[in-house]
Protein backbone atom coordinates (compact mmCIF):
# COMPACT_ATOMS: atom_id res chain seq x y z
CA UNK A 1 -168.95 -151.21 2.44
CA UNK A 2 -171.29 -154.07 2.52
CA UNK A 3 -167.79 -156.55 2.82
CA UNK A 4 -166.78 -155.13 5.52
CA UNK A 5 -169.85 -156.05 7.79
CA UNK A 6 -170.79 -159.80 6.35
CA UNK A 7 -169.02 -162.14 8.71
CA UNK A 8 -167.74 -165.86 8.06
CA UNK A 9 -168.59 -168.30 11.03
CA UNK A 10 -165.60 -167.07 13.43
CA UNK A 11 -166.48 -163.90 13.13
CA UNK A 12 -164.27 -162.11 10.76
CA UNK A 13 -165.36 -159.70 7.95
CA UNK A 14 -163.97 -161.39 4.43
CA UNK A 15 -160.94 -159.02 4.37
CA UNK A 16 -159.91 -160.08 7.77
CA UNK A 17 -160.13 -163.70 6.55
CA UNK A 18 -158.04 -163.02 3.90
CA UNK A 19 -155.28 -160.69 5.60
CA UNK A 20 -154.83 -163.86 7.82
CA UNK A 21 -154.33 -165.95 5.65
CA UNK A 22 -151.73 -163.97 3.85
CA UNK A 23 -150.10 -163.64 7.06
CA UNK A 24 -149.91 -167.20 7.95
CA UNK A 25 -148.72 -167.64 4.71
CA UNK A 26 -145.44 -165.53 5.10
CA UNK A 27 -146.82 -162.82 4.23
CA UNK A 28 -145.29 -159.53 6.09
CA UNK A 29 -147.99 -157.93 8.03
CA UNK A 30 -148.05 -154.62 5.72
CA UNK A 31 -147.98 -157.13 2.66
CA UNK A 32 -150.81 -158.54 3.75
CA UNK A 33 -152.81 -155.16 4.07
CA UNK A 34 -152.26 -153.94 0.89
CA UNK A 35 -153.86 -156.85 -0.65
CA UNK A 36 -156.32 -158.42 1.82
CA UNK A 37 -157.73 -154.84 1.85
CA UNK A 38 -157.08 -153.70 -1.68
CA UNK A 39 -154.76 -150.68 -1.02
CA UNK A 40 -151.83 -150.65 -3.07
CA UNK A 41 -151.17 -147.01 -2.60
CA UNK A 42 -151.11 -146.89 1.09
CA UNK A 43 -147.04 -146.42 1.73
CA UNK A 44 -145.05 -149.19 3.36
CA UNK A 45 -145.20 -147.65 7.19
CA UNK A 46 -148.86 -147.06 7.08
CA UNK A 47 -149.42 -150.36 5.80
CA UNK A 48 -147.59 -152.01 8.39
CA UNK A 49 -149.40 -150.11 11.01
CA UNK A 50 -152.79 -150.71 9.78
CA UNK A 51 -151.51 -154.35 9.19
CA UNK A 52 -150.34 -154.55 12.58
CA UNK A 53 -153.81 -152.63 14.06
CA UNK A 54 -155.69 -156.04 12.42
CA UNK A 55 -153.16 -158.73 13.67
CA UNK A 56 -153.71 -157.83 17.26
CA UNK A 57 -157.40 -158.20 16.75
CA UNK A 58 -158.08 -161.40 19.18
CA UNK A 59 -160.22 -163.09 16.12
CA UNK A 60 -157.60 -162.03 13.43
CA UNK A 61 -154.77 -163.05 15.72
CA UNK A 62 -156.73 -166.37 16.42
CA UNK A 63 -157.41 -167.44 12.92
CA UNK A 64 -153.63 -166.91 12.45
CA UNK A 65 -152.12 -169.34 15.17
CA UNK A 66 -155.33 -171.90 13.88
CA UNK A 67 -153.78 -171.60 9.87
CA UNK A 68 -150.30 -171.96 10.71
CA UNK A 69 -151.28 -175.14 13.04
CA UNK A 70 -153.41 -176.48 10.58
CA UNK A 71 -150.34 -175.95 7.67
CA UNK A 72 -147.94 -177.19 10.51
CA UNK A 73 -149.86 -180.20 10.76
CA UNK A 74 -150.10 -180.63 7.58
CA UNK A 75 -146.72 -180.76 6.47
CA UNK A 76 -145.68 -183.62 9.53
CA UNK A 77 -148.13 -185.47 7.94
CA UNK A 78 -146.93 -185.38 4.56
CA UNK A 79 -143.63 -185.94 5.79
CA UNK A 80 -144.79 -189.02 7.78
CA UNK A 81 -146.37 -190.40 4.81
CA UNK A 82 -143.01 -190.13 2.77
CA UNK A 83 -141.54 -192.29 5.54
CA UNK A 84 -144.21 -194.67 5.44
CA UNK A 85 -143.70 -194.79 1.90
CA UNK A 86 -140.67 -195.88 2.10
CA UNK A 87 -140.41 -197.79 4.87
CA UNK A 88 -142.93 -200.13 2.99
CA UNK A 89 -140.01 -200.57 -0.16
CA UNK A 90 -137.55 -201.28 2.51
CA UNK A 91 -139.62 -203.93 4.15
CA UNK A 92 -141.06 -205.49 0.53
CA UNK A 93 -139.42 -208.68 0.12
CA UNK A 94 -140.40 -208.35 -3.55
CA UNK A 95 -137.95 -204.98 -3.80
CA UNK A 96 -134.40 -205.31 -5.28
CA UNK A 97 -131.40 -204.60 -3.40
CA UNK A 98 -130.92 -200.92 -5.31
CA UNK A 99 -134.57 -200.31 -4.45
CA UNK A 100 -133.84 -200.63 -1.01
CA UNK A 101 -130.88 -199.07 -0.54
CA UNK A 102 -132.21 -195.81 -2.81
CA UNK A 103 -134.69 -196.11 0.01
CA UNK A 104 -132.90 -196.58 3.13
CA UNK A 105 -130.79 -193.53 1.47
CA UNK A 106 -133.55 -191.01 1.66
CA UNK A 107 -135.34 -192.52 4.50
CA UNK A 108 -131.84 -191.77 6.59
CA UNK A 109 -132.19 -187.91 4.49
CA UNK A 110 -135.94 -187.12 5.59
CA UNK A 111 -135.34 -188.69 8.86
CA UNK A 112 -132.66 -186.52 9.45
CA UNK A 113 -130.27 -189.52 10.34
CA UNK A 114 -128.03 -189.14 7.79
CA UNK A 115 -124.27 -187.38 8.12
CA UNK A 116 -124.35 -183.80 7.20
CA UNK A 117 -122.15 -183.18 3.35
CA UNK A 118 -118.77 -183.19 3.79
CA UNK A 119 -116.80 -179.97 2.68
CA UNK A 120 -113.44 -179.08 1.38
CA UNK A 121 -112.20 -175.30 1.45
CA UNK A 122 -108.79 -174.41 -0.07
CA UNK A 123 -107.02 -171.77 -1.13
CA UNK A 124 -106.38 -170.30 -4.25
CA UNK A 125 -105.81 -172.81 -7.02
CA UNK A 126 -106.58 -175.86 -4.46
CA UNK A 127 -103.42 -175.07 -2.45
CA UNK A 128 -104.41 -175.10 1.65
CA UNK A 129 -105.12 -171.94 3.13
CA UNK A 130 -102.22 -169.63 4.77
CA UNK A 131 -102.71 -169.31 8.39
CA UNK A 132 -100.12 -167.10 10.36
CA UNK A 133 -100.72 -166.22 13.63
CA UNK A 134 -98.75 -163.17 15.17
CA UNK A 135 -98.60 -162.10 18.45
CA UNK A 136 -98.51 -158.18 18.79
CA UNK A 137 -97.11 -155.71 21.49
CA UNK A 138 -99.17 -152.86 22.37
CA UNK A 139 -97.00 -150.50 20.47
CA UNK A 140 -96.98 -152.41 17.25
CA UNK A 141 -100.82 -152.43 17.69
CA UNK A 142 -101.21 -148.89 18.14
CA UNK A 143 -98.51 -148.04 15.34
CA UNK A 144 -101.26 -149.90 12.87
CA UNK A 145 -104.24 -148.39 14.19
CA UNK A 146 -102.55 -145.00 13.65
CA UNK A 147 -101.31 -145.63 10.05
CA UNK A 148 -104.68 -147.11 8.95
CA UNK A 149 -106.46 -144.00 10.85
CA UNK A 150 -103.90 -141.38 9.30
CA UNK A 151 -104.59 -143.31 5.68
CA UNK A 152 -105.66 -140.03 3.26
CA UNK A 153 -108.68 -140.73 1.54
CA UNK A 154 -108.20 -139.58 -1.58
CA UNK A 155 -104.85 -142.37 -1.34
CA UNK A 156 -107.62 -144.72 -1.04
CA UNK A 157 -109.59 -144.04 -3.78
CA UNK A 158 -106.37 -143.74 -6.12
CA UNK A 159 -105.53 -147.16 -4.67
CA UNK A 160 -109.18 -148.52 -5.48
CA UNK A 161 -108.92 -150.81 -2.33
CA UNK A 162 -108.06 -149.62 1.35
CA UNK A 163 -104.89 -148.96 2.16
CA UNK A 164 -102.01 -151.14 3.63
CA UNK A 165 -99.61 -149.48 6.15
CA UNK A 166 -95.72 -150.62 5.68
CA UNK A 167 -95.10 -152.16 8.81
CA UNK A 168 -93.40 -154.87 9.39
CA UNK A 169 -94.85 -156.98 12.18
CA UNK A 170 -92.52 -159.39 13.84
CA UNK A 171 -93.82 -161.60 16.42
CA UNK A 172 -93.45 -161.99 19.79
CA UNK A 173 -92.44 -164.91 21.81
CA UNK A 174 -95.26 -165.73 23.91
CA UNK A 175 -92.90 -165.37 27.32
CA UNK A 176 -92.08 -162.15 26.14
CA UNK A 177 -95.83 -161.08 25.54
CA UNK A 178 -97.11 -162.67 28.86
């Protein structure tokens, strides 16, 4: 009980501390609970109410927004410093020329000037992927929706996969559909 009244200097008891700073860690507000207040058995909902009774406590919620700027903050700076870094191989006459392009490389990466990776999707054995793209009538549509609705399940379950009407879609010219 005697944790519960000592305060730090803002103001919060030493659990409080601690829930906030499991929640401006990542930490879901339930998460945070259990542990900051030692109570592993409460179950998830009343967890996450209790956890969500502290967060809107103006000090709790406070020391929240001040850890996340403070982390915030922290990680610009590191990432500032990495450009720095490199920025001082690029411009050392002393580097060699795989030095500085290694550096320009992930200078251009952190910066976030570099081109995104380039992708290839294919088909199945590297062929290109079939695209067909049929126009239906309104009966044809309804004639599917029908068959796939009219499908018996226990057909399905023979199958092992859902099953395929036998239609056989033709398309329509697209003066015809219009």
């Amino acid at each position: 009980m005697a944790d519960r009244k000592k305060t730090d200097p803002q103001g919060l008891t030493s659990r409080q501390e601690r829930f906030s700073q499991l929640v401006a860690s990542g930490k879901s507000h339930s998460e945070a609970y259990r542990e900051a207040y030692g109570r592993p058995d409460v179950s998830v909902a009343d967890a996450g109410e209790r956890g969500h009774r502290v967060a809107k406590h103006p000090l709790v919620r406070e020391r929240i927004a001040s850890l996340r700027a403070r982390s915030e903050r922290k990680a610009l700076l590191t990432l500032n410093e990495r450009l720095a870094y490199l920025a001082a191989i690029i411009q050392n006459p002393n580097s060699t020329a795989s030095e500085v392009a290694r550096a320009v490389e992930v200078y251009s990466k952190l910066a976030g000037d570099a081109a995104p990776a380039r992708m290839e999707v294919t088909g199945a054995n590297g062929a290109p992927i079939a695209v067909q793209t049929a126009r239906l009538t309104v009966p044809q549509r309804l004639e599917i929706f029908r068959a796939r609705r009219l499908a018996a399940p226990s057909a399905v379950q023979a199958l092992g996969s859902s099953p395929k009407p036998d239609l056989e879609v033709t398309p329509v010219p697209a003066a015809a559909a219009g």
